[in-house]
N, C-alpha and C. Protein backbone atom coordinates (compact mmCIF):
# COMPACT_ATOMS: atom_id res chain seq x y z
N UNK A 1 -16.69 -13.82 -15.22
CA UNK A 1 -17.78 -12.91 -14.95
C UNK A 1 -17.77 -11.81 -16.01
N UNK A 2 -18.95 -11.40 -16.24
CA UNK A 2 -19.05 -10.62 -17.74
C UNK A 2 -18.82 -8.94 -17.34
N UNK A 3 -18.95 -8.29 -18.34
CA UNK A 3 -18.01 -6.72 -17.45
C UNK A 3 -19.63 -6.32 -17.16
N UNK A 4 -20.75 -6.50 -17.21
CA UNK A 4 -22.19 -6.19 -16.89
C UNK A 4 -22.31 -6.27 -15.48
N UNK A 5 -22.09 -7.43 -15.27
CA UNK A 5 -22.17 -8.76 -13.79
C UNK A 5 -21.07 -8.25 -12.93
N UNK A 6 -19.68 -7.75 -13.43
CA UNK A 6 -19.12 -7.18 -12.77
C UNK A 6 -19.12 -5.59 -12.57
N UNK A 7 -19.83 -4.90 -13.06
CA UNK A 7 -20.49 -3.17 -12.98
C UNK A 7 -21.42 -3.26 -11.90
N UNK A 8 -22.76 -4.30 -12.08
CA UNK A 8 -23.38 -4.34 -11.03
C UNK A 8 -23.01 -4.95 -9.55
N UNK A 9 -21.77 -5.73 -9.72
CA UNK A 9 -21.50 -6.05 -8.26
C UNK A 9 -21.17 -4.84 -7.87
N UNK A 10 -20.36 -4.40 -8.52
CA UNK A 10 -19.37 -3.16 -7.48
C UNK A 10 -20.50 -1.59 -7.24
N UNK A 11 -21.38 -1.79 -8.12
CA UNK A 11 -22.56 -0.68 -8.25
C UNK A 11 -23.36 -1.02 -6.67
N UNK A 12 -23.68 -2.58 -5.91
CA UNK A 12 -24.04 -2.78 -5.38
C UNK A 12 -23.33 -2.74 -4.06
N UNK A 13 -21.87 -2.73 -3.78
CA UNK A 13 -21.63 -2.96 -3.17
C UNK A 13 -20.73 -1.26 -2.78
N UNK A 14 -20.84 -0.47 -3.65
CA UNK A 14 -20.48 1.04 -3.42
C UNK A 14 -22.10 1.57 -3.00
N UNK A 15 -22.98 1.33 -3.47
CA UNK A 15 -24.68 1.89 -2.71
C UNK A 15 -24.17 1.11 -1.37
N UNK A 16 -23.93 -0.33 -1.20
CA UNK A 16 -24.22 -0.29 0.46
C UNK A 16 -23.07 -0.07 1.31
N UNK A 17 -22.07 0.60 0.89
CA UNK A 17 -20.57 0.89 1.94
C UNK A 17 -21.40 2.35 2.16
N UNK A 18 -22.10 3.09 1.11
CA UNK A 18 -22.59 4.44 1.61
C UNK A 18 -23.96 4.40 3.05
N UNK A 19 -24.29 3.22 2.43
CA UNK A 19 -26.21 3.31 3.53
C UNK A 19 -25.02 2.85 4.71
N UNK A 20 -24.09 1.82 4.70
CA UNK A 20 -23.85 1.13 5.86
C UNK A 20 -22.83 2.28 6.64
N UNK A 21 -21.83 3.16 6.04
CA UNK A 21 -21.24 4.52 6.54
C UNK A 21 -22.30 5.63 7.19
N UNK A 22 -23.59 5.91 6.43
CA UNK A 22 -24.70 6.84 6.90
C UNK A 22 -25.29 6.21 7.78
N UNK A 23 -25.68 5.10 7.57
CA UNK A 23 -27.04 4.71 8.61
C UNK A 23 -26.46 3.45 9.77
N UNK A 24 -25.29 3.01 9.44
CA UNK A 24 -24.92 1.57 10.19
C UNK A 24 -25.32 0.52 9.49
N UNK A 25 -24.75 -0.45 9.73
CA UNK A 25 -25.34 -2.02 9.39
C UNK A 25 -26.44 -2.16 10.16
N UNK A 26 -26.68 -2.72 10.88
CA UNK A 26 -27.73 -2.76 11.23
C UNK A 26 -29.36 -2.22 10.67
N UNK A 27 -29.11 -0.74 10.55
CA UNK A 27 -30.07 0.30 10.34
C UNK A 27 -30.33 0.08 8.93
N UNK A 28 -29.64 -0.42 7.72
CA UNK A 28 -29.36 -0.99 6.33
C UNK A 28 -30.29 -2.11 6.05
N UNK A 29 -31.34 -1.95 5.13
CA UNK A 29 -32.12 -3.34 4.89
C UNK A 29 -31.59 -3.14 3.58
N UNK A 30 -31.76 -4.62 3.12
CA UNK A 30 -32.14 -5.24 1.61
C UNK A 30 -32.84 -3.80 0.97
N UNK A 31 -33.56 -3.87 1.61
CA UNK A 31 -34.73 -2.86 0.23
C UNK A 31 -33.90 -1.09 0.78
N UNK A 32 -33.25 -0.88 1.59
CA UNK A 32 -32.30 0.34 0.78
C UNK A 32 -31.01 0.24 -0.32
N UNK A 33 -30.28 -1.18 -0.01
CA UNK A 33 -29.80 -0.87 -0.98
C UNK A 33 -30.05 -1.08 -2.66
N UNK A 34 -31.48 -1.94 -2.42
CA UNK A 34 -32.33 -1.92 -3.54
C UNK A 34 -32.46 -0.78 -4.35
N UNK A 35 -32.58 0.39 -3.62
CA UNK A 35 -33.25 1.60 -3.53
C UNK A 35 -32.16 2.72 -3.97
N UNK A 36 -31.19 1.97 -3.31
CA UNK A 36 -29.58 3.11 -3.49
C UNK A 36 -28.74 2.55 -4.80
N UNK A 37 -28.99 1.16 -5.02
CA UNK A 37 -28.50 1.11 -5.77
C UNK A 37 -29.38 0.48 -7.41
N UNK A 38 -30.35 0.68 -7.14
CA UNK A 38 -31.71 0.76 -8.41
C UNK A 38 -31.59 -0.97 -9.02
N UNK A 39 -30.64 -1.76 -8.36
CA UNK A 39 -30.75 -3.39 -8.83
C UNK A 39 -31.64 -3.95 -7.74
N UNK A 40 -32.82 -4.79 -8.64
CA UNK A 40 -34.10 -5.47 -8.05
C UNK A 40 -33.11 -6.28 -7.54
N UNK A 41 -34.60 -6.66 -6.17
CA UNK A 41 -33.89 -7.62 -5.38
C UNK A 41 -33.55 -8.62 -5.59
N UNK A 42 -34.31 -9.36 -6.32
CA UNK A 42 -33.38 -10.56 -7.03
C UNK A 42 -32.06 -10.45 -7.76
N UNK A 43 -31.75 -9.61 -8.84
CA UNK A 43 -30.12 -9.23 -9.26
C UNK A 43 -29.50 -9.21 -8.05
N UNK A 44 -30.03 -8.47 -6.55
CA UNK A 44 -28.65 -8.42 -5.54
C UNK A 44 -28.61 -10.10 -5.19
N UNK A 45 -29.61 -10.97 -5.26
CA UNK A 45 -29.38 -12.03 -4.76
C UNK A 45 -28.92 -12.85 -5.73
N UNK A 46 -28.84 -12.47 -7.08
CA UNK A 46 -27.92 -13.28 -8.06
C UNK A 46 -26.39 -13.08 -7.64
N UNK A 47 -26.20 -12.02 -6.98
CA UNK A 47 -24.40 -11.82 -6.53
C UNK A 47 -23.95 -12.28 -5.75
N UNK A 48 -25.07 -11.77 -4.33
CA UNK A 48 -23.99 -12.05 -3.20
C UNK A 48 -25.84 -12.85 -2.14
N UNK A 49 -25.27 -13.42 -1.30
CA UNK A 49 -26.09 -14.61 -0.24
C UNK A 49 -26.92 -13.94 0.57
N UNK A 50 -26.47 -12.77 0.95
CA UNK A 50 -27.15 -11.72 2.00
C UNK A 50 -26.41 -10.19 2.17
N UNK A 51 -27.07 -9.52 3.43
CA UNK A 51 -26.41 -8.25 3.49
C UNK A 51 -24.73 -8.78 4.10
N UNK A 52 -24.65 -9.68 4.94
CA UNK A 52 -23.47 -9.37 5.77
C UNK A 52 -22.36 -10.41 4.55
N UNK A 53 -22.65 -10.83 3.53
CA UNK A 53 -21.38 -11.06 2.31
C UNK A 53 -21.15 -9.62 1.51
N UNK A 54 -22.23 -8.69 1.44
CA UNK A 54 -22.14 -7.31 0.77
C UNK A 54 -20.87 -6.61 2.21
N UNK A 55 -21.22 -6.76 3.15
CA UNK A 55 -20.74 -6.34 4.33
C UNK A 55 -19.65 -6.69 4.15
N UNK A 56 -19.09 -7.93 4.29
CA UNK A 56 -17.83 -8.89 4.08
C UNK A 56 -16.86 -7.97 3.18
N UNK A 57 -17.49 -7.89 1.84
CA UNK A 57 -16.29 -6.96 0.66
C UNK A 57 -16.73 -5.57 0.39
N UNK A 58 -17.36 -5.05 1.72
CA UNK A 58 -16.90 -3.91 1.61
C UNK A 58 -16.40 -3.38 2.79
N UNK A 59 -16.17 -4.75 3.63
CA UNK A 59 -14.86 -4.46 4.43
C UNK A 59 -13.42 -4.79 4.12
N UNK A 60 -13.84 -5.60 3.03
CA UNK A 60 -12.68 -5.94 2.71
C UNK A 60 -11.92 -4.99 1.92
N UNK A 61 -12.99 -4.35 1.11
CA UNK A 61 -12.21 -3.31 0.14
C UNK A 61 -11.86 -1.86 0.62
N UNK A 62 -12.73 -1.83 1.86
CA UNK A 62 -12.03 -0.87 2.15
C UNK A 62 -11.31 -1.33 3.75
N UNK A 63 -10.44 -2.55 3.95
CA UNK A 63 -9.74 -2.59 5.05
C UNK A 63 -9.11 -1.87 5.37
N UNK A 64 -8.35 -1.41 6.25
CA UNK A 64 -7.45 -0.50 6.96
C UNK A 64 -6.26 -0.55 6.20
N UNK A 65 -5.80 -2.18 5.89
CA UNK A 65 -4.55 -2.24 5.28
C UNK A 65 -4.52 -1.59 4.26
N UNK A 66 -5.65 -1.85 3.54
CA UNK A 66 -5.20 -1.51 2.20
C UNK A 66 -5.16 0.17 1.91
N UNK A 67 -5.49 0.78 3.11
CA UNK A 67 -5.72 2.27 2.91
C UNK A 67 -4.31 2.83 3.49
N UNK A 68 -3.63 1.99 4.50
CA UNK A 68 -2.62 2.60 5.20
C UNK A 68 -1.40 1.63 5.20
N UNK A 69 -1.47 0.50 4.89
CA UNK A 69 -0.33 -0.04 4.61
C UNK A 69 0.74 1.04 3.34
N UNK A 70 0.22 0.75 2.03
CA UNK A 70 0.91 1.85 0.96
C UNK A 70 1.66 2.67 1.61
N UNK A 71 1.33 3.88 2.62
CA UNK A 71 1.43 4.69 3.07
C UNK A 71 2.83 4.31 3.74
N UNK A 72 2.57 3.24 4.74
CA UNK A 72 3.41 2.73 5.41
C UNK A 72 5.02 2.10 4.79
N UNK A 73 4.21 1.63 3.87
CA UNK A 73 5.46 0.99 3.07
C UNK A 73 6.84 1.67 2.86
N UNK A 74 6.32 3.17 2.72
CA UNK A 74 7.03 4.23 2.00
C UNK A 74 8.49 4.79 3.01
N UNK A 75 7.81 4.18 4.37
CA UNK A 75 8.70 5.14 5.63
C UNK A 75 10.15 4.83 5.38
N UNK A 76 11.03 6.01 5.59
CA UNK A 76 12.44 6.11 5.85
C UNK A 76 12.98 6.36 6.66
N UNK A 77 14.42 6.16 6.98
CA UNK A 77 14.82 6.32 8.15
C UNK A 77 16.40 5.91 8.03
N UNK A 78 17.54 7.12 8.64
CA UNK A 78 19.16 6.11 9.18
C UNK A 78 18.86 5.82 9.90
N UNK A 79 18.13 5.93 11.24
CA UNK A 79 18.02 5.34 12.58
C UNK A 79 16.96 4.45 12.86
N UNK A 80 16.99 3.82 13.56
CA UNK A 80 15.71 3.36 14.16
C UNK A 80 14.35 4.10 14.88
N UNK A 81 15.01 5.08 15.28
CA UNK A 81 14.35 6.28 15.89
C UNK A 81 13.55 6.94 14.92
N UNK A 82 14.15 7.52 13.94
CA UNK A 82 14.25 8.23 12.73
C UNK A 82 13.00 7.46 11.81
N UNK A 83 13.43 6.56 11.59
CA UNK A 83 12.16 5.13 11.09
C UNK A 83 11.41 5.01 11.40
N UNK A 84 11.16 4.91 12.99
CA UNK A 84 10.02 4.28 13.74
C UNK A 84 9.14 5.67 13.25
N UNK A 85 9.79 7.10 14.17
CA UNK A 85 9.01 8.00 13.85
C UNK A 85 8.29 8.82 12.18
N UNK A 86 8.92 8.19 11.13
CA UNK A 86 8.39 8.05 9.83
C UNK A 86 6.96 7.24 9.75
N UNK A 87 7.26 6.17 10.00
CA UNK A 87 6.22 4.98 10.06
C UNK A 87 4.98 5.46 11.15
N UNK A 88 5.41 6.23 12.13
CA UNK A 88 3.78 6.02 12.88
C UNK A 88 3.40 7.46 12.25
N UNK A 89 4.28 8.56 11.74
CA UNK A 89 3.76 9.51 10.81
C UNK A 89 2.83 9.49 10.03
N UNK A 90 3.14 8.32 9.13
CA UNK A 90 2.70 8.32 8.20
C UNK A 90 1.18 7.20 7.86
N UNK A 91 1.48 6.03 9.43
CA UNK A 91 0.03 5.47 9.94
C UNK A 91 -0.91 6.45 10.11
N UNK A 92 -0.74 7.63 11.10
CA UNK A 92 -1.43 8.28 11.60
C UNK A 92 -1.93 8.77 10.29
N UNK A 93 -1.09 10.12 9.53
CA UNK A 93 -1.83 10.68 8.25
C UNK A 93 -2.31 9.83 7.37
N UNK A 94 -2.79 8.37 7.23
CA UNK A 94 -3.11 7.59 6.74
C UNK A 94 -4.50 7.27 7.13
N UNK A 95 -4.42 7.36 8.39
CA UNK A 95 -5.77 6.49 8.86
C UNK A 95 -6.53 8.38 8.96
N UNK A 96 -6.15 9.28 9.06
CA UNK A 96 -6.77 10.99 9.22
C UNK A 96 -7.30 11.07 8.00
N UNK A 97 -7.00 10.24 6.76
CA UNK A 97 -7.29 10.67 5.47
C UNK A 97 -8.28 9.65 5.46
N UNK A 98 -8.73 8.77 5.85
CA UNK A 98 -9.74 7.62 5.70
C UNK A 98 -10.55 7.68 7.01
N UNK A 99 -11.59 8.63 7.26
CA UNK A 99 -12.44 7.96 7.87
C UNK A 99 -13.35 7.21 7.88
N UNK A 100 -13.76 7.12 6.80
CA UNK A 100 -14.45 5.94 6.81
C UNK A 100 -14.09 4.76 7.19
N UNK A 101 -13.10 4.46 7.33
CA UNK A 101 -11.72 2.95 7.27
C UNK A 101 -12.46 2.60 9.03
N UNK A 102 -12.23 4.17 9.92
CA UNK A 102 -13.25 3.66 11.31
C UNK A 102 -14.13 3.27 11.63
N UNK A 103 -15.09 3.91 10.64
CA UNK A 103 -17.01 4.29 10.68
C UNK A 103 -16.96 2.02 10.44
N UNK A 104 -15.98 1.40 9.31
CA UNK A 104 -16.81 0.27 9.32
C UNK A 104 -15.62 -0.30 9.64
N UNK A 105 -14.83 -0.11 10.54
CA UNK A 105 -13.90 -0.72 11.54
C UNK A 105 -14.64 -1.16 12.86
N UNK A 106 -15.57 0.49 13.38
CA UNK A 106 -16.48 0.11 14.70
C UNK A 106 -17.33 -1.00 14.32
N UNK A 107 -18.59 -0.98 13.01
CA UNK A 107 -19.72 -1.79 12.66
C UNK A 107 -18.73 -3.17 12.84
N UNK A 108 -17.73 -2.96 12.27
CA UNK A 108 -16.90 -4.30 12.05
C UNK A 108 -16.87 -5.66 13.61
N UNK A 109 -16.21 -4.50 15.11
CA UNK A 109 -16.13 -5.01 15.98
C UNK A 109 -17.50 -5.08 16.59
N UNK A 110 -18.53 -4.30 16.61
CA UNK A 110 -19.29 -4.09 17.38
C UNK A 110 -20.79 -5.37 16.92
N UNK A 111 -20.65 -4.85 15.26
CA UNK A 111 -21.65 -5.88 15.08
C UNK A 111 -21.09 -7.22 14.35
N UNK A 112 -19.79 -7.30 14.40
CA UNK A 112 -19.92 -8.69 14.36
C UNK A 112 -18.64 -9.07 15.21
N UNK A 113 -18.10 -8.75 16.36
CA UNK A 113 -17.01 -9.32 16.61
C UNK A 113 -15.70 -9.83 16.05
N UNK A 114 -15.13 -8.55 15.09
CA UNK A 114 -14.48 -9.18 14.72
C UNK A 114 -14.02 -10.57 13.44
N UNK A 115 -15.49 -10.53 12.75
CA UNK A 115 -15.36 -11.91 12.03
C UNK A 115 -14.75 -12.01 10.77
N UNK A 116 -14.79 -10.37 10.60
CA UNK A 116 -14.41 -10.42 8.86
C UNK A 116 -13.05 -9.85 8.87
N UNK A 117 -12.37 -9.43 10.35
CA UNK A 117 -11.50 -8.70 9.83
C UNK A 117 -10.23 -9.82 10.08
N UNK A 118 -10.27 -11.04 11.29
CA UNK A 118 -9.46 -11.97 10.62
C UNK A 118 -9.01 -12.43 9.60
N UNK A 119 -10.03 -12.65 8.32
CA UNK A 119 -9.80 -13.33 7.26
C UNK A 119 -8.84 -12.06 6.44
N UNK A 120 -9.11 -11.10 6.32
CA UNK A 120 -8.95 -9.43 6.23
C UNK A 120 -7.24 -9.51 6.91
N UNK A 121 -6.91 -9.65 7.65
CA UNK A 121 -5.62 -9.80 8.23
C UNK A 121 -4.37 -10.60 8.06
N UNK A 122 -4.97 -11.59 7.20
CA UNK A 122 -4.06 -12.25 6.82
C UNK A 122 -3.50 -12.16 5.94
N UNK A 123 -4.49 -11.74 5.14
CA UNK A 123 -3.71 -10.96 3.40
C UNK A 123 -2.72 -9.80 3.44
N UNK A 124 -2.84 -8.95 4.88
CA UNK A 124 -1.74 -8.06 5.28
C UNK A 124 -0.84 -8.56 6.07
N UNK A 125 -0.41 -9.62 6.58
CA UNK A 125 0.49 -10.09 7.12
C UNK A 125 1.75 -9.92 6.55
N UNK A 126 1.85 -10.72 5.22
CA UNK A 126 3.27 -10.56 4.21
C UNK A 126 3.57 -9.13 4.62
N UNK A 127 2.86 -8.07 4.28
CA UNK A 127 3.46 -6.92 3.71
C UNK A 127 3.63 -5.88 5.23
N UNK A 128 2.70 -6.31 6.55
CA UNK A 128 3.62 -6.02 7.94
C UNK A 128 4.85 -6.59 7.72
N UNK A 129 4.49 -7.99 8.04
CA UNK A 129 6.45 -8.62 8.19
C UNK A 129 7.33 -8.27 7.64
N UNK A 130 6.99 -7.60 6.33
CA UNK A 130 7.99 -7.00 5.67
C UNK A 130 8.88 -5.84 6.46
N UNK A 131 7.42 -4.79 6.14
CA UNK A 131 7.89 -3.63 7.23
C UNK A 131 8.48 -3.80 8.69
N UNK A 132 8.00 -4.81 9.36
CA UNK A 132 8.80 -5.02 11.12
C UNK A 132 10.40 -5.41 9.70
N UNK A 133 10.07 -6.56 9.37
CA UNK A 133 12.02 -6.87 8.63
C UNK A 133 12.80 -5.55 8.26
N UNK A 134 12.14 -4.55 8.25
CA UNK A 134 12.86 -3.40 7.77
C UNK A 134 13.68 -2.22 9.30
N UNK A 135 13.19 -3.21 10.31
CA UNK A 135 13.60 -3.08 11.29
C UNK A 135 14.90 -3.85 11.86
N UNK A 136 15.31 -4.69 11.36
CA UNK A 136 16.24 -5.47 11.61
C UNK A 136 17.47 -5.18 11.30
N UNK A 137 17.90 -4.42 10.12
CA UNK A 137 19.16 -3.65 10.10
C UNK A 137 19.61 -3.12 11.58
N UNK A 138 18.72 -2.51 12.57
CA UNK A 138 18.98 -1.88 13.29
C UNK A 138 18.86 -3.06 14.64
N UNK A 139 18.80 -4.20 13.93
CA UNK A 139 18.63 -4.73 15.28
C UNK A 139 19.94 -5.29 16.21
N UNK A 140 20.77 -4.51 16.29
CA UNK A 140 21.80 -4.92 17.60
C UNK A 140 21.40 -3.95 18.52
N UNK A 141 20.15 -3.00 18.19
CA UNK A 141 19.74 -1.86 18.98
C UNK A 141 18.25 -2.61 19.86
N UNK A 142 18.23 -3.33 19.06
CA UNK A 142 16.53 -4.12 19.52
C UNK A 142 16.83 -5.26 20.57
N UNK A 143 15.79 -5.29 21.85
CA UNK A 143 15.87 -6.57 22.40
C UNK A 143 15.23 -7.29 21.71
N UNK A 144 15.83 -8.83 22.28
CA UNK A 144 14.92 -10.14 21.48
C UNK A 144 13.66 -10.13 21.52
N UNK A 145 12.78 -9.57 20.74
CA UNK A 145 11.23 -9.75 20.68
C UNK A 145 11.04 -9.57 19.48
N UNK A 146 9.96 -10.96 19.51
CA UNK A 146 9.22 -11.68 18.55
C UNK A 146 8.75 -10.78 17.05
N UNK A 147 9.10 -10.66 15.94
CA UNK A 147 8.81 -9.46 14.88
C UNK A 147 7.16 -9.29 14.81
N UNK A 148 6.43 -10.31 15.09
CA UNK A 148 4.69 -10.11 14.98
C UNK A 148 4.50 -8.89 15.91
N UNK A 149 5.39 -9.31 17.60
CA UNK A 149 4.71 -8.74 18.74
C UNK A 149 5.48 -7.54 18.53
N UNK A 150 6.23 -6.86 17.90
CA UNK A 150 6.66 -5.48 17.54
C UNK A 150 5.60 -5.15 16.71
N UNK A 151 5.01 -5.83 15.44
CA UNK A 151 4.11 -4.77 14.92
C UNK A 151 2.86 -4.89 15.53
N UNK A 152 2.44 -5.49 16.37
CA UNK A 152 1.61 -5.61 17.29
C UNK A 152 1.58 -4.67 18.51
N UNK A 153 2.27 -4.37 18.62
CA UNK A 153 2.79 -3.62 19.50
C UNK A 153 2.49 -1.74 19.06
N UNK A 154 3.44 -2.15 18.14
CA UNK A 154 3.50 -0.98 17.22
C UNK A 154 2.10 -0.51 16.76
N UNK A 155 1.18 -1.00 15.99
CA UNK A 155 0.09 -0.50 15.21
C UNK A 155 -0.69 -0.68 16.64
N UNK A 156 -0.66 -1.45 17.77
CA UNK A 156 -1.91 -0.62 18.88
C UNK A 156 -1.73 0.46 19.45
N UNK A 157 -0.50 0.64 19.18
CA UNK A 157 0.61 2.19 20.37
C UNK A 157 -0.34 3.30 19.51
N UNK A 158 -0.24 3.02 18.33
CA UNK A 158 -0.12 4.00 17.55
C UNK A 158 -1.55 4.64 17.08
N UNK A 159 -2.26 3.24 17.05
CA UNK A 159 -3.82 3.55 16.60
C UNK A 159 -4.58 4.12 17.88
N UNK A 160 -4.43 3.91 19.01
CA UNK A 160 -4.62 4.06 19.97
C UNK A 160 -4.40 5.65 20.47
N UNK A 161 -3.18 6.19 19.65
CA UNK A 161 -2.85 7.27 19.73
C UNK A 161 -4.02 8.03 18.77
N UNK A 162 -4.02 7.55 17.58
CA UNK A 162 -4.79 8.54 16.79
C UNK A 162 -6.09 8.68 17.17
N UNK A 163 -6.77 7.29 17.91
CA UNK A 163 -8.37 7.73 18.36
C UNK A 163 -8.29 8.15 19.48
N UNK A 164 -7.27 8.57 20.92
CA UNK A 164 -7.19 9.39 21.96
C UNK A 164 -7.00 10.82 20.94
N UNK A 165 -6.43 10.96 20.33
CA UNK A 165 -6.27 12.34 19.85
C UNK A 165 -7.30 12.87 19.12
N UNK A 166 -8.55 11.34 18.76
CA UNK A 166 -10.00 12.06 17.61
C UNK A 166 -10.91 12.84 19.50
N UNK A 167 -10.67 12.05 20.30
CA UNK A 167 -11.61 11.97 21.57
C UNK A 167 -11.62 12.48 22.39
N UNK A 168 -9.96 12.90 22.89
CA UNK A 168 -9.93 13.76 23.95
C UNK A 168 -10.08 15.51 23.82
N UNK A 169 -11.04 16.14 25.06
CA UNK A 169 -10.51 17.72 24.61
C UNK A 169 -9.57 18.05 24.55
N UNK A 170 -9.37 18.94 23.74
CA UNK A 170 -8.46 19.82 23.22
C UNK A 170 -6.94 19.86 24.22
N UNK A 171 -7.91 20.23 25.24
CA UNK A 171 -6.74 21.27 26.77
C UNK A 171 -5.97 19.92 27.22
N UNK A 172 -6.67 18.14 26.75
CA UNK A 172 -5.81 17.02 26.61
C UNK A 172 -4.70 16.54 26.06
N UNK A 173 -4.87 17.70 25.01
CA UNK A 173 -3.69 16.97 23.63
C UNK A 173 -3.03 17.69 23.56
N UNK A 174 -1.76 17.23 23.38
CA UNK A 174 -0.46 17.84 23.21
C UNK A 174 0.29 18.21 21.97
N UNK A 175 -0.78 17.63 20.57
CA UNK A 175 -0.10 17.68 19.71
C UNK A 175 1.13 16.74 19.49
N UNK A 176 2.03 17.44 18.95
CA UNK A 176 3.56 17.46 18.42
C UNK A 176 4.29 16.47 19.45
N UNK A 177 4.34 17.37 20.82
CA UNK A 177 5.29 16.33 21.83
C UNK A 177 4.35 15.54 22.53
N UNK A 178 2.73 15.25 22.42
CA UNK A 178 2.33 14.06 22.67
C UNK A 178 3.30 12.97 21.72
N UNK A 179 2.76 13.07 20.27
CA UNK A 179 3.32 11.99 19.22
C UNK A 179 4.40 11.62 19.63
N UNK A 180 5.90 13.02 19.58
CA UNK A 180 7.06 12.55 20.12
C UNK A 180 7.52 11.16 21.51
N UNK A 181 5.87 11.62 22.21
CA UNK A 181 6.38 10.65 23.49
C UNK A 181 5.67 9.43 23.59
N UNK A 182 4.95 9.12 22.60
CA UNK A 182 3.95 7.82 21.99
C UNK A 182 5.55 7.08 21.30
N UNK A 183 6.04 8.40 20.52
CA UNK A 183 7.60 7.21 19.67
C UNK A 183 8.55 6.40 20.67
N UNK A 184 9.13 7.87 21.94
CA UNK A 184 9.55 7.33 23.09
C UNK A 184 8.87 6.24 23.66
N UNK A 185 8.08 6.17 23.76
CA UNK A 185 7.31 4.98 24.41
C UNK A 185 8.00 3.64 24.16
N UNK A 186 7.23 4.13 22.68
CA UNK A 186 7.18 2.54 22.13
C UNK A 186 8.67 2.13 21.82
N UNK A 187 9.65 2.98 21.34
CA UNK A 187 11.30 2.76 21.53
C UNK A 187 11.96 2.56 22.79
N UNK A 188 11.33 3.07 23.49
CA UNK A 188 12.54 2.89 25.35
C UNK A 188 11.72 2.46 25.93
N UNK A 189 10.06 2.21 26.07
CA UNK A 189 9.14 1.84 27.52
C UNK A 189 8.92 3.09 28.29
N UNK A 190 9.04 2.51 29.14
CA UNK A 190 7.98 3.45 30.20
C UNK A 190 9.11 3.79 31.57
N UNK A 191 9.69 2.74 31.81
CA UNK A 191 10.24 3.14 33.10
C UNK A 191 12.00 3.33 32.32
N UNK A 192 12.15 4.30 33.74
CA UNK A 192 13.68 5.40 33.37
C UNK A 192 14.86 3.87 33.16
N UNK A 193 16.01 4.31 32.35
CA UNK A 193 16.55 3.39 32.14
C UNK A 193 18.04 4.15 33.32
N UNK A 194 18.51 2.67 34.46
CA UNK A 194 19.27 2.88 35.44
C UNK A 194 20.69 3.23 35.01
């Protein structure tokens, strides 16, 4: 692909991550990002098949992983404790610095179920498993469970935390020793240990 052909893809596909962030997918025709991004409609249809392949890579480019994995990668820790609470640190200030990563996370589930972010998930797999493996030093501390269903576990505890904390009032949130007891959680459970 010639560096022309490749200026105008990404020209086309940065005009529609903006209409589809402002206005929704849905609300987004052909002829705005015609409009946003000044390539006739035929050039957009020399690139890409329709709106929802423009949709496709600019979910892809801006997936979650790729905005908060990095971030993630970085966490330290002697303990497991110490670790865990690095890592959802640094999810959280990860996903606070990207909102947009939500705005076409919702369009993502809402208007299409989910379709693009499977394919989207698999390319971050390697580099979770990594991070859960970085858990395993510590594992004579861990019960036997499955390394997927820990970061599974892990990234819903956690994301879950950061959009109760975008949603709830104020006089709800606890801040500091909420987070602290989202780590407890997800390290000890829920019920008192006998």
């Amino acid at each position: 692909m010639s560096t022309k052909s490749e200026s105008t893809r990404t020209l086309i596909i940065q005009s529609a991550c903006r209409l589809f962030l402002d206005k929704g997918y849905s609300a987004t025709s052909m002829r705005d990002i015609v409009a946003a991004s000044g390539v006739t409609m035929g050039g957009i249809y020399n690139h890409f098949s329709g709106k929802e392949e423009i949709f496709d890579l600019v979910f892809q480019d801006n997936h979650p992983f790729r905005r908060v994995l990095p971030s993630m990668m970085q966490a330290q820790g002697d303990s497991l404790e110490l670790f865990v609470h690095d890592i959802a640190r640094r999810m959280i200030a990860a996903l606070g610095d990207s909102p947009d990563v939500l705005k076409l996370m919702f369009i993502e589930i809402v208007e299409f179920q989910g379709r693009h972010f499977t394919a989207s998930f698999a390319a971050g797999v390697p580099e979770v498993m990594e991070l859960v493996g970085r858990f395993m030093p510590f594992e004579t501390q861990l019960r036997p469970i499955p390394p997927f269903t820990l970061a599974r576990a892990f990234i819903g505890l956690f994301f879950s935390y950061f959009i109760t904390d975008i949603f709830l009032p104020r006089q709800f949130v606890n801040g500091n020793q909420d987070f602290e007891q989202f780590v407890n959680i997800y390290l000890h459970g829920v019920l008192e240990q006998k």
